[in-house]
PDB file of N, CA and C in Angstrom:
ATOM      1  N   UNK A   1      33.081 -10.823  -3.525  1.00  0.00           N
ATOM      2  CA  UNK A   1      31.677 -10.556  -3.254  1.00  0.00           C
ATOM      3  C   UNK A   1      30.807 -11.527  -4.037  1.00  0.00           C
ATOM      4  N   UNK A   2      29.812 -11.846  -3.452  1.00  0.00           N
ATOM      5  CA  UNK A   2      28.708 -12.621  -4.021  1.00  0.00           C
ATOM      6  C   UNK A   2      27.523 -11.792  -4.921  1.00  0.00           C
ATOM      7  N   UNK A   3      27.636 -12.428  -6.243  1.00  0.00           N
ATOM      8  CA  UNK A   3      26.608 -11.887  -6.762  1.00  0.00           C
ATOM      9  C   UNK A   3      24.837 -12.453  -6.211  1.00  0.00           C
ATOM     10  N   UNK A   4      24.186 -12.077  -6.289  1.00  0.00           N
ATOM     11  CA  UNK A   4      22.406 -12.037  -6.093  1.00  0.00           C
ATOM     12  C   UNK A   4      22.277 -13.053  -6.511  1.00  0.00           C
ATOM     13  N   UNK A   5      22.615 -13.944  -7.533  1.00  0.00           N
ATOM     14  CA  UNK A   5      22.034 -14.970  -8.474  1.00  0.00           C
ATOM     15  C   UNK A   5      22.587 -16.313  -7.405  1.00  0.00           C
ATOM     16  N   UNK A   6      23.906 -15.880  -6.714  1.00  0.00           N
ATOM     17  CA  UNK A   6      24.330 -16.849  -6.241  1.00  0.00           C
ATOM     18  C   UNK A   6      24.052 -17.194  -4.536  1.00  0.00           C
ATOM     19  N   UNK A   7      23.232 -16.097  -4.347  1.00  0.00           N
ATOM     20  CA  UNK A   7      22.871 -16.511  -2.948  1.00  0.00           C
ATOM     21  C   UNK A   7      21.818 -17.748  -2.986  1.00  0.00           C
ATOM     22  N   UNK A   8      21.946 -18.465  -1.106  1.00  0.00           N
ATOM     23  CA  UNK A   8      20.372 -19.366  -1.189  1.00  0.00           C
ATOM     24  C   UNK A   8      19.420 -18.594  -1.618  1.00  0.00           C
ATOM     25  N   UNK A   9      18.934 -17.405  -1.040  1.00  0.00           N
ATOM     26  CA  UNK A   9      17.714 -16.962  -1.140  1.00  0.00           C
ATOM     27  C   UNK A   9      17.665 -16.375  -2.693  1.00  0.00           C
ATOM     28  N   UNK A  10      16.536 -17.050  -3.358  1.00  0.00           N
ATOM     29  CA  UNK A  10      16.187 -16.357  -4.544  1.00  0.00           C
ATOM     30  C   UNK A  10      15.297 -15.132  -4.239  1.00  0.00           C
ATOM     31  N   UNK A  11      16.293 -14.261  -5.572  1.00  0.00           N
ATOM     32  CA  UNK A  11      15.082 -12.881  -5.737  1.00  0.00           C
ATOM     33  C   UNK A  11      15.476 -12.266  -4.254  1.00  0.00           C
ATOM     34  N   UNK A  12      16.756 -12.340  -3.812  1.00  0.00           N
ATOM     35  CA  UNK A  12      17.419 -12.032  -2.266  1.00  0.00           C
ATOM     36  C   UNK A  12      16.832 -10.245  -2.405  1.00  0.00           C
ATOM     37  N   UNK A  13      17.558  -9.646  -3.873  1.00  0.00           N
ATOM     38  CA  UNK A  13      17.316  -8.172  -3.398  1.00  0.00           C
ATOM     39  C   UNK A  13      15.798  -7.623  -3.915  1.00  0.00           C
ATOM     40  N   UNK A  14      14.969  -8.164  -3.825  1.00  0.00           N
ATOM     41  CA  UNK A  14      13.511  -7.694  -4.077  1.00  0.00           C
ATOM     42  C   UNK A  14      12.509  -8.701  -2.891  1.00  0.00           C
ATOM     43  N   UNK A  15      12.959  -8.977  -1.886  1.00  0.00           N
ATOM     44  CA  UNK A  15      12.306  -9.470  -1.159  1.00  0.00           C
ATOM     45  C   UNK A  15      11.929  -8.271  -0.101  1.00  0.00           C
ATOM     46  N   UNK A  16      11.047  -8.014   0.430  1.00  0.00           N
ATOM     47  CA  UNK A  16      10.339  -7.056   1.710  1.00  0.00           C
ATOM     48  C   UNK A  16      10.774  -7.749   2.780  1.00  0.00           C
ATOM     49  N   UNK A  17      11.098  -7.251   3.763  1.00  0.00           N
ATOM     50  CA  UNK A  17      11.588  -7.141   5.412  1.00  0.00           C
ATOM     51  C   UNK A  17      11.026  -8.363   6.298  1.00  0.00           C
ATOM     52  N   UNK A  18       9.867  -8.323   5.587  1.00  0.00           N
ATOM     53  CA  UNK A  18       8.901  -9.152   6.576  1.00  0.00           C
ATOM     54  C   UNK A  18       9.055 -11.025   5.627  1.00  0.00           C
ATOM     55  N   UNK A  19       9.196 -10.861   4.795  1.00  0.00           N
ATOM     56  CA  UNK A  19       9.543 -12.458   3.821  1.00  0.00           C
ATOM     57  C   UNK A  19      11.057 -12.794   3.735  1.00  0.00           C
ATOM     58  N   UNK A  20      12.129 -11.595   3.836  1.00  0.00           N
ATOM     59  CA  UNK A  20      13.105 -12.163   4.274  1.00  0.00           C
ATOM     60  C   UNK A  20      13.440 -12.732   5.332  1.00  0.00           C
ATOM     61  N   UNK A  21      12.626 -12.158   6.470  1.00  0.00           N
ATOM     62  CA  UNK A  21      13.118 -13.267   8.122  1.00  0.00           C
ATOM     63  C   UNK A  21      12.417 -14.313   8.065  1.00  0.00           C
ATOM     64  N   UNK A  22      11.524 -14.459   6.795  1.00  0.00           N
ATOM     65  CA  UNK A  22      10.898 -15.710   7.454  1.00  0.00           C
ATOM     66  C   UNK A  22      11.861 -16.613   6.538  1.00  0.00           C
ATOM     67  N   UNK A  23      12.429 -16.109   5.632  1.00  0.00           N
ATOM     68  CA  UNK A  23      12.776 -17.416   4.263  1.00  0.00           C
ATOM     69  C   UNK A  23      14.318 -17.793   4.958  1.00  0.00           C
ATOM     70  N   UNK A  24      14.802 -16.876   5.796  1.00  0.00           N
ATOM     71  CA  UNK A  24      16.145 -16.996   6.116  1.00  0.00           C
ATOM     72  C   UNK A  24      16.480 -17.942   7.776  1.00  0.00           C
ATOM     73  N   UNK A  25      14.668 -17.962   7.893  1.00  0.00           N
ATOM     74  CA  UNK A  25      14.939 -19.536   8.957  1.00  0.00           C
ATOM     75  C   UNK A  25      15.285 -20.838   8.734  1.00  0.00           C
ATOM     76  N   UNK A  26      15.649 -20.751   7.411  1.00  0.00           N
ATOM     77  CA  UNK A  26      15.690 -22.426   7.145  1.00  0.00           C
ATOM     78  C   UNK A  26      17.799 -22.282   6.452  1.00  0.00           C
ATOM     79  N   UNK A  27      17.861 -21.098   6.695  1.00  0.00           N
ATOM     80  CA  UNK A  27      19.406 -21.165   6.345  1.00  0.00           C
ATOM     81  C   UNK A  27      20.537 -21.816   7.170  1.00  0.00           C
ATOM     82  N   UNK A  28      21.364 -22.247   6.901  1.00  0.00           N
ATOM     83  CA  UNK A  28      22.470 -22.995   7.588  1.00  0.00           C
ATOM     84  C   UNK A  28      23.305 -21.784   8.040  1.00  0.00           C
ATOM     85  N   UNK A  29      24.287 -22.121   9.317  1.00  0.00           N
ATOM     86  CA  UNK A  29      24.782 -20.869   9.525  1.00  0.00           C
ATOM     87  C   UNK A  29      25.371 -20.493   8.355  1.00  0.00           C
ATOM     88  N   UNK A  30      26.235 -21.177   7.459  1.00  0.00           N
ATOM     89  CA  UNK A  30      27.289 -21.122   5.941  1.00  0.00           C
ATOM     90  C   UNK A  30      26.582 -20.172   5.442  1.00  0.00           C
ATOM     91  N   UNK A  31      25.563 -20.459   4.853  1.00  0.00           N
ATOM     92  CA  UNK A  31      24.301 -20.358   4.234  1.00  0.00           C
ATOM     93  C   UNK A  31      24.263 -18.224   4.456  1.00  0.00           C
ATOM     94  N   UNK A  32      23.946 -18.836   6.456  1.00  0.00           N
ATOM     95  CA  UNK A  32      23.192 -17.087   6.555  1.00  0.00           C
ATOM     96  C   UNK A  32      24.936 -16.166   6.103  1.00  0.00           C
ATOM     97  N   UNK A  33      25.981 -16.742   6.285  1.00  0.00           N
ATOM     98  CA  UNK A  33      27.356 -15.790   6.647  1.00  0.00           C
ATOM     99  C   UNK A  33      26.925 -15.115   4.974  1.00  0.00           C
ATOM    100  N   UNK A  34      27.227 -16.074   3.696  1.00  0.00           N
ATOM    101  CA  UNK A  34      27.059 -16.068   2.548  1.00  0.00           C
ATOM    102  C   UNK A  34      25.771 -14.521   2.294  1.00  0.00           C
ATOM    103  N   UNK A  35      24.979 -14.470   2.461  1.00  0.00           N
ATOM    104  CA  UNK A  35      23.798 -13.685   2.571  1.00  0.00           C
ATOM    105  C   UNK A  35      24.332 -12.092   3.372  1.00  0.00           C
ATOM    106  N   UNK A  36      24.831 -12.956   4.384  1.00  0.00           N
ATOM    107  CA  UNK A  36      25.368 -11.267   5.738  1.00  0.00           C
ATOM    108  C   UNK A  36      26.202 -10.566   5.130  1.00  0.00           C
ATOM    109  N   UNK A  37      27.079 -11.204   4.613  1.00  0.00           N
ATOM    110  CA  UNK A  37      28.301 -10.898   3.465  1.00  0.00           C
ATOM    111  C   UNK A  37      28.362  -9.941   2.239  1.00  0.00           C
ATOM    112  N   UNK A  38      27.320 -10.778   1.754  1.00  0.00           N
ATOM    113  CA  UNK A  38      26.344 -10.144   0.836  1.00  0.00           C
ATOM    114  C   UNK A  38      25.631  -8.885   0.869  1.00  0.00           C
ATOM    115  N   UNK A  39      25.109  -8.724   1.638  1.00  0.00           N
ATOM    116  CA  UNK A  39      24.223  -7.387   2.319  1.00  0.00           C
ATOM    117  C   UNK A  39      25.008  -6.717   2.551  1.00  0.00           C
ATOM    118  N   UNK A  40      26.483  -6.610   3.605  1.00  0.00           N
ATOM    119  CA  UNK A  40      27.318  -5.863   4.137  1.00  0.00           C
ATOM    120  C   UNK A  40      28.388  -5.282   3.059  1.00  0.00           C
ATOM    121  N   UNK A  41      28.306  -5.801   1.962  1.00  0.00           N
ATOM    122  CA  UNK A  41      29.271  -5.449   0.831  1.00  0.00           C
ATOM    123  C   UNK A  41      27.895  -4.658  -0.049  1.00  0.00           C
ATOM    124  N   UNK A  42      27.218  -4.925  -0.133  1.00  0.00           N
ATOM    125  CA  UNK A  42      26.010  -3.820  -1.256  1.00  0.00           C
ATOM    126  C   UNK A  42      25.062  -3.125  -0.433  1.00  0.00           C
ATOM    127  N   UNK A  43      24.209  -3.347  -0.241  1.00  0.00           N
ATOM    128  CA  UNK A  43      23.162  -2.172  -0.261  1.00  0.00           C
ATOM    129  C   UNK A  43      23.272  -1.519   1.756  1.00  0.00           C
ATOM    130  N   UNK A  44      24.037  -2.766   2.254  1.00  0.00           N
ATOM    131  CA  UNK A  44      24.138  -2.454   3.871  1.00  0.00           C
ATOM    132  C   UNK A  44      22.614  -1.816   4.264  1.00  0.00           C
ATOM    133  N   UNK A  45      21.880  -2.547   4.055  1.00  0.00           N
ATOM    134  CA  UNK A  45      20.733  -1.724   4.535  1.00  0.00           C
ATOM    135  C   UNK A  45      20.576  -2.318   6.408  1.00  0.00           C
ATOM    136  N   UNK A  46      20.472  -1.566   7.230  1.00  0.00           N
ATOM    137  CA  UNK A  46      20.414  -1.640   8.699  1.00  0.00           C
ATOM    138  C   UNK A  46      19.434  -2.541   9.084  1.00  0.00           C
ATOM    139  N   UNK A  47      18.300  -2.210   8.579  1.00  0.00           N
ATOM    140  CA  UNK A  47      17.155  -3.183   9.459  1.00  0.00           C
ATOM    141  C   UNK A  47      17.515  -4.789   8.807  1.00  0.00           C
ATOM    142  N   UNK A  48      17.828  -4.743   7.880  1.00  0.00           N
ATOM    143  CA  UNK A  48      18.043  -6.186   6.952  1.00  0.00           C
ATOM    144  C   UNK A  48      19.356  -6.609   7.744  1.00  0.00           C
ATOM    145  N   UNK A  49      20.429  -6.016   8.324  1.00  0.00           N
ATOM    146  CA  UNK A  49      21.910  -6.681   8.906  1.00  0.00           C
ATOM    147  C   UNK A  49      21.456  -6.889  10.258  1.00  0.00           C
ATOM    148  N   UNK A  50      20.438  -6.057  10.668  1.00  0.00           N
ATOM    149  CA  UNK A  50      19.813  -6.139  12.392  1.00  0.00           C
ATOM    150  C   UNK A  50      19.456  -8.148  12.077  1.00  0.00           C
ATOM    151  N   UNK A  51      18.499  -7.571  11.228  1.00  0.00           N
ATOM    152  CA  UNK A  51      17.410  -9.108  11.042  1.00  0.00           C
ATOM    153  C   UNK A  51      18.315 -10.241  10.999  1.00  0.00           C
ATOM    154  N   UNK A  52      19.391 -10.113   9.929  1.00  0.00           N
ATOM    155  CA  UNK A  52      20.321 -11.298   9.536  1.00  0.00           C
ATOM    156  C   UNK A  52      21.780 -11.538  10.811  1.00  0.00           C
ATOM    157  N   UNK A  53      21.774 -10.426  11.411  1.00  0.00           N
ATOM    158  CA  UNK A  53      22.535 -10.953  12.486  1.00  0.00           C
ATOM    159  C   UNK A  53      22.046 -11.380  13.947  1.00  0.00           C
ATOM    160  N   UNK A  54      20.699 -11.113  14.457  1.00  0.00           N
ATOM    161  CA  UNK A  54      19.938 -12.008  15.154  1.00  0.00           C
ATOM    162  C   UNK A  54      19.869 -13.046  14.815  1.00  0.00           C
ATOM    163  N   UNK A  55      19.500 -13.531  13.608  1.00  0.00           N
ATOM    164  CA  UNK A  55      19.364 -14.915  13.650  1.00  0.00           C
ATOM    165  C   UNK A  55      20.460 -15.512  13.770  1.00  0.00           C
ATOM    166  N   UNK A  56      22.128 -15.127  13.270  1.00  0.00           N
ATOM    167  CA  UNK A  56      23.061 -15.575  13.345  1.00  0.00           C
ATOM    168  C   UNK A  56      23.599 -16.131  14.729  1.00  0.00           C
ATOM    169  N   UNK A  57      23.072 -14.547  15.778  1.00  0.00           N
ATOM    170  CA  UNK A  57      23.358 -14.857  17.009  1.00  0.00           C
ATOM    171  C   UNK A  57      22.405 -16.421  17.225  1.00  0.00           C
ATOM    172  N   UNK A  58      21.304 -16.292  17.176  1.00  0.00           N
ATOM    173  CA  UNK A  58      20.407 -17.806  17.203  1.00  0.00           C
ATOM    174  C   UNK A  58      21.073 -18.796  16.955  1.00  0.00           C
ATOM    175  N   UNK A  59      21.532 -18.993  15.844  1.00  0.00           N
ATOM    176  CA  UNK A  59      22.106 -20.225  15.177  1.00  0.00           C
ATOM    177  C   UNK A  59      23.279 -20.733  16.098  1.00  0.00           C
ATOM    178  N   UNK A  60      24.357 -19.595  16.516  1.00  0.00           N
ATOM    179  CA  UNK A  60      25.583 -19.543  17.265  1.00  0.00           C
ATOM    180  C   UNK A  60      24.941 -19.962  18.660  1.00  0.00           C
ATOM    181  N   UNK A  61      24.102 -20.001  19.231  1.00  0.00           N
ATOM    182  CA  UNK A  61      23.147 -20.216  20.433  1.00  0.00           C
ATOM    183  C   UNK A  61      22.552 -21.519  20.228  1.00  0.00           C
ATOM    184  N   UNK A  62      22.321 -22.119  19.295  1.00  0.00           N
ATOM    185  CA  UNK A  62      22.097 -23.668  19.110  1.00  0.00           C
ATOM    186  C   UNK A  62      20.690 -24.008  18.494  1.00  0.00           C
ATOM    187  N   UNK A  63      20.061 -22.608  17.717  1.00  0.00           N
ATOM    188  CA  UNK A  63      18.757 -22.936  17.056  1.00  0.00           C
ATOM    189  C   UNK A  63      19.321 -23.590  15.565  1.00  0.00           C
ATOM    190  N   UNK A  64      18.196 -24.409  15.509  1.00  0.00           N
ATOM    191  CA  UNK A  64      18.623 -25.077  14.495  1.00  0.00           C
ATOM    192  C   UNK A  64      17.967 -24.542  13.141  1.00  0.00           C
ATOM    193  N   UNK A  65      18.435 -25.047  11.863  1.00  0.00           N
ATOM    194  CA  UNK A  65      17.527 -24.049  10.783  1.00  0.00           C
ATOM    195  C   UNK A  65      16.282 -24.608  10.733  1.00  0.00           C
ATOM    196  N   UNK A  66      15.305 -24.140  10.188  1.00  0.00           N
ATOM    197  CA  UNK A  66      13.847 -24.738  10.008  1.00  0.00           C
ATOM    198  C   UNK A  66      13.836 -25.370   9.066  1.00  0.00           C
ATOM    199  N   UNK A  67      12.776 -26.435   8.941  1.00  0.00           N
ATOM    200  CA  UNK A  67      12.957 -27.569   7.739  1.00  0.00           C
ATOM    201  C   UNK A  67      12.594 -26.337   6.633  1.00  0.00           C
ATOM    202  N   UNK A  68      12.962 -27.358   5.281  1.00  0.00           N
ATOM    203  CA  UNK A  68      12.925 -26.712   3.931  1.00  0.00           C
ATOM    204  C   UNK A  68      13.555 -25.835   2.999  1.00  0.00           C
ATOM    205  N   UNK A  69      13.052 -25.704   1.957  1.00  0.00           N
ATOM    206  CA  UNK A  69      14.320 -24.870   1.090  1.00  0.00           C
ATOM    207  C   UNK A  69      13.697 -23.384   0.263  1.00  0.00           C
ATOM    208  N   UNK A  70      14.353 -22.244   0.745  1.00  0.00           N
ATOM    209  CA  UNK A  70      13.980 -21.031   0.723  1.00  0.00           C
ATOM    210  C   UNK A  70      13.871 -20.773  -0.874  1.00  0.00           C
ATOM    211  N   UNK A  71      14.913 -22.046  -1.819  1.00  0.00           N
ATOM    212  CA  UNK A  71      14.396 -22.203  -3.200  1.00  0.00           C
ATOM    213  C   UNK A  71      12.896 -22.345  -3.847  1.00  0.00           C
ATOM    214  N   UNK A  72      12.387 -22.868  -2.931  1.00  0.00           N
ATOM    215  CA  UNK A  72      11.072 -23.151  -3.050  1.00  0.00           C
ATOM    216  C   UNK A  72       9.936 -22.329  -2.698  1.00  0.00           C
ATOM    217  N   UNK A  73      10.402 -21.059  -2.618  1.00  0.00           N
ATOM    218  CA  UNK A  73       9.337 -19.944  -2.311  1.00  0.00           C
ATOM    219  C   UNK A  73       8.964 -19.427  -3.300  1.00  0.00           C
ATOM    220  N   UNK A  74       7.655 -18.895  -3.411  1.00  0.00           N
ATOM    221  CA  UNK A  74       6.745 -17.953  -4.507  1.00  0.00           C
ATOM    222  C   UNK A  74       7.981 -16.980  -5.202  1.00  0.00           C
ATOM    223  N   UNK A  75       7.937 -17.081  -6.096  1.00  0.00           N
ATOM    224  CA  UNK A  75       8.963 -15.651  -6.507  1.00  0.00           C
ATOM    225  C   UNK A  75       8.678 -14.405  -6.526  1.00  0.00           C
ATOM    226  N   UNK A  76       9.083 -13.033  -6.276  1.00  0.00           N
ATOM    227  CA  UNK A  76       8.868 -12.083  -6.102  1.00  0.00           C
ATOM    228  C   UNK A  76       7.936 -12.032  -7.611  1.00  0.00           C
ATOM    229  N   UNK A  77       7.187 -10.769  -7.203  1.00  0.00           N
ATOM    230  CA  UNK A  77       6.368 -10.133  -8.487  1.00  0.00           C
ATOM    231  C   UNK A  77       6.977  -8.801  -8.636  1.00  0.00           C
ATOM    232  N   UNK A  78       7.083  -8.346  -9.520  1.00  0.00           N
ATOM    233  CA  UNK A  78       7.989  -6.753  -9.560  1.00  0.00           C
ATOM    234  C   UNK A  78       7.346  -6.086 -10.362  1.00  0.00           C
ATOM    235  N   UNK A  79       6.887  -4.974  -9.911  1.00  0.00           N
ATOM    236  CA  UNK A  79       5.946  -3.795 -10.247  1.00  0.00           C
ATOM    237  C   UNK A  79       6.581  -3.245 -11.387  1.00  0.00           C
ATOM    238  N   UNK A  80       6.047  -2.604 -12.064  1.00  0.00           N
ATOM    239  CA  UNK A  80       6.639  -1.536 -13.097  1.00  0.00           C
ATOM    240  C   UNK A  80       7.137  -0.633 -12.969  1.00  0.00           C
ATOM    241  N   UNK A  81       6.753   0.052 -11.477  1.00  0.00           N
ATOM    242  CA  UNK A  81       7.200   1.575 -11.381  1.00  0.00           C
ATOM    243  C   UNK A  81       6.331   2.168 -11.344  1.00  0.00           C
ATOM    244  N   UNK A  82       6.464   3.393 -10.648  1.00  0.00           N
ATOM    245  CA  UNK A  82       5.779   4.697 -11.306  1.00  0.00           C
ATOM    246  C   UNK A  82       4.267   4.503 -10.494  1.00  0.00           C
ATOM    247  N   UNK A  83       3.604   5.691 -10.331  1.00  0.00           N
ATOM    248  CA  UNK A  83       2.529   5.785  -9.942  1.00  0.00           C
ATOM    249  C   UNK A  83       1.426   5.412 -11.149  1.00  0.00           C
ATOM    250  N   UNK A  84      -0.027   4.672 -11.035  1.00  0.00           N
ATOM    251  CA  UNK A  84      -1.016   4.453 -11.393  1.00  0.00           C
ATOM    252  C   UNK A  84      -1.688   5.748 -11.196  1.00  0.00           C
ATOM    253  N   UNK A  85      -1.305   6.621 -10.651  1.00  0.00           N
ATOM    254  CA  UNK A  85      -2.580   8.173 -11.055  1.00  0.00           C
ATOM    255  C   UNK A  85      -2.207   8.331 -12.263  1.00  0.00           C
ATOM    256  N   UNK A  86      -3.421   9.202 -12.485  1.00  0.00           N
ATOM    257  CA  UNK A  86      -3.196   9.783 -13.938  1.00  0.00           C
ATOM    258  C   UNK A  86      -3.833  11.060 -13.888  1.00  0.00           C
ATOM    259  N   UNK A  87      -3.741  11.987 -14.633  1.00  0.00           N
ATOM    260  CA  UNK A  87      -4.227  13.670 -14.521  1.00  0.00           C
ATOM    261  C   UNK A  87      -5.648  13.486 -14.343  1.00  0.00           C
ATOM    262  N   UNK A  88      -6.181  12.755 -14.826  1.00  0.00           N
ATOM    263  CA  UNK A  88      -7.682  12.461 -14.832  1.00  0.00           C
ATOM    264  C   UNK A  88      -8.362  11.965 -13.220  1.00  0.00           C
ATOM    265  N   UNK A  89      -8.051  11.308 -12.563  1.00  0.00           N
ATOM    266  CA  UNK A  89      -7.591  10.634 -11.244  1.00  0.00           C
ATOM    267  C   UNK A  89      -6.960  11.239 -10.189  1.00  0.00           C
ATOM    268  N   UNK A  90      -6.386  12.238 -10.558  1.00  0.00           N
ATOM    269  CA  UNK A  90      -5.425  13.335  -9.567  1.00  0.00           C
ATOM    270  C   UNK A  90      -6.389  14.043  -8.817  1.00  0.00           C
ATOM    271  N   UNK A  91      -6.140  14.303  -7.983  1.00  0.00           N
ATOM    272  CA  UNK A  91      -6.478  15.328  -6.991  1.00  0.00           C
ATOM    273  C   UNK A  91      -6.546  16.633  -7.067  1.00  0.00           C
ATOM    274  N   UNK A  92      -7.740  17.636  -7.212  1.00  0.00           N
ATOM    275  CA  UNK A  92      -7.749  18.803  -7.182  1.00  0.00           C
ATOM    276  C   UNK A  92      -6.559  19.567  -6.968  1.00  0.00           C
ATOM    277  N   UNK A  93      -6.247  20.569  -7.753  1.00  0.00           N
ATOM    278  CA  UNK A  93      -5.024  21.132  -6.916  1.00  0.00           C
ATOM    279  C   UNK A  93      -5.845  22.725  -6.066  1.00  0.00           C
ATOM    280  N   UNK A  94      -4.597  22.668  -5.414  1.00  0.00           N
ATOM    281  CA  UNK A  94      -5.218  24.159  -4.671  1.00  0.00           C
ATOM    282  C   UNK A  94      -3.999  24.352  -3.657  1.00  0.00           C
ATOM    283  N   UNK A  95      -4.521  25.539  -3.224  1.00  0.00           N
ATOM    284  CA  UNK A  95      -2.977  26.226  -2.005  1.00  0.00           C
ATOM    285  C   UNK A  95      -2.894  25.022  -0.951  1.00  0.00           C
ATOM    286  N   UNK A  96      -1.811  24.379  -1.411  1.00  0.00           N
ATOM    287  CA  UNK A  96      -1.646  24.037   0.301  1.00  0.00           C
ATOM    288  C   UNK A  96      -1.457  24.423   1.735  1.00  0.00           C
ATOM    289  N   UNK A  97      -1.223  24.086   2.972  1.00  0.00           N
ATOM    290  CA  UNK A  97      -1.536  24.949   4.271  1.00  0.00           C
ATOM    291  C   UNK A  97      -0.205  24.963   4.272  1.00  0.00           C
ATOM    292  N   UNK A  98       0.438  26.484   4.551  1.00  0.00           N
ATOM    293  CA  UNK A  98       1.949  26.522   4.812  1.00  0.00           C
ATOM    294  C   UNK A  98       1.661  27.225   6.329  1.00  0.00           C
ATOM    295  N   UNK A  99       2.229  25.952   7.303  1.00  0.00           N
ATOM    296  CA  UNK A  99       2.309  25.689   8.552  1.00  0.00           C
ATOM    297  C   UNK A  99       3.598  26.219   9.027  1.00  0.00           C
ATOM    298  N   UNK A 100       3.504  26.905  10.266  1.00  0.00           N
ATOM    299  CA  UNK A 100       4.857  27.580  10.844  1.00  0.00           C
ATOM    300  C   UNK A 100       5.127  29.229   9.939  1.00  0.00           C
ATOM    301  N   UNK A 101       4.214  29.444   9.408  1.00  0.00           N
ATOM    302  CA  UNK A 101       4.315  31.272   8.212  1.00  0.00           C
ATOM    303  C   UNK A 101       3.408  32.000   8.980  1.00  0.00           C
ATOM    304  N   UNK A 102       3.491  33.034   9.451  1.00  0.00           N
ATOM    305  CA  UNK A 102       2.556  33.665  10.269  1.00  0.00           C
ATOM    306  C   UNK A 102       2.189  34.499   9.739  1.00  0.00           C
ATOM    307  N   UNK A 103       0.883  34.863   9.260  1.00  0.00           N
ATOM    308  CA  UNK A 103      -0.648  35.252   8.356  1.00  0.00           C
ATOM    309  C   UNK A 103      -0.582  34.969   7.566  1.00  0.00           C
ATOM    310  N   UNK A 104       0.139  33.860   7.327  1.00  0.00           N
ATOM    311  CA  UNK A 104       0.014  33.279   5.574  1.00  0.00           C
ATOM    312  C   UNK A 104      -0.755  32.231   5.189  1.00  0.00           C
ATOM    313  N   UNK A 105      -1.050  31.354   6.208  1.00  0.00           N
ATOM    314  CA  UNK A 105      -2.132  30.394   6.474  1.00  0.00           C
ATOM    315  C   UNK A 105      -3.646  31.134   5.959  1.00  0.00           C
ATOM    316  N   UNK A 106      -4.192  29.976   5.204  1.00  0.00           N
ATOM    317  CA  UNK A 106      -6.140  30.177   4.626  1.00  0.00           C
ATOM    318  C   UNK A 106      -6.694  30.533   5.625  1.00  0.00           C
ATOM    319  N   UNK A 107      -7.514  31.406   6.346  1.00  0.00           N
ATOM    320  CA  UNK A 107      -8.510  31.487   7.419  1.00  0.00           C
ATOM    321  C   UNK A 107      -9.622  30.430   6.767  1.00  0.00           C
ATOM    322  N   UNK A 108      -9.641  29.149   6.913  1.00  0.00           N
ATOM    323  CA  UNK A 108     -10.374  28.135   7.005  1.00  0.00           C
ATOM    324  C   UNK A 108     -11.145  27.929   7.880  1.00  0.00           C
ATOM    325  N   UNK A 109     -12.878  28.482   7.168  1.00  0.00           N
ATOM    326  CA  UNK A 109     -13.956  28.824   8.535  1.00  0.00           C
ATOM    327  C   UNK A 109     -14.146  29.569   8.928  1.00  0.00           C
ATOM    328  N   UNK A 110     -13.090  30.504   9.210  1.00  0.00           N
ATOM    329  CA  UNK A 110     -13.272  31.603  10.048  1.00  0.00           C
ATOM    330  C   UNK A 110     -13.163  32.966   8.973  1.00  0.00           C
ATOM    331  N   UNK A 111     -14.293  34.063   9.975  1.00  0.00           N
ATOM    332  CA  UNK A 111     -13.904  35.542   9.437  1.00  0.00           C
ATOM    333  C   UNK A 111     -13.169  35.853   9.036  1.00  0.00           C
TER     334      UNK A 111
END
């Protein structure tokens, strides 16, 4: 198995759905197998093996890769975690609507 550090695509497992199909047009077929490989041995996530084996079919079909090197992309930024609310910032609490309970629902509005 290929570790993360050693794929083309840098920052491979913190990339979003929508920046991986674009960075993975400029891969060689070698290139995309290395990556498919990759994915299919760790996290197998579906929409990401959908994405990476279309293009494969492409490549096998005679598209060629797009100029440039997916090394050369912005690097991911990686959040800290965790929500930015804070108790102060939070939202009122109160009963929520329990939907599908019959007379257990707020008469909201009404008599």
């Amino acid at each position: 198995m290929t570790d993360s550090h050693e794929l083309p695509i840098p920052d491979y497992d913190q990339l979003a759905l929508g920046d991986l199909q674009h960075r993975i047009r400029s891969l060689t077929a070698d290139q995309l197998g290395v990556v498919l490989n990759h994915e299919a041995g760790h996290a197998a996530r579906v929409p990401v093996l959908e994405i990476l084996e279309a293009r494969q079919r492409e490549l096998e079909a005679g598209a060629s890769p797009a100029p440039g090197d997916p090394g050369n992309a912005p690097g991911v930024q990686s959040s800290p975690g965790g929500s930015p609310v804070q108790e102060s910032t939070a939202a009122p609490g109160g009963t929520p609507l329990r939907h599908g309970v019959a007379n257990q629902t707020p008469k909201r509005g009404r008599p």
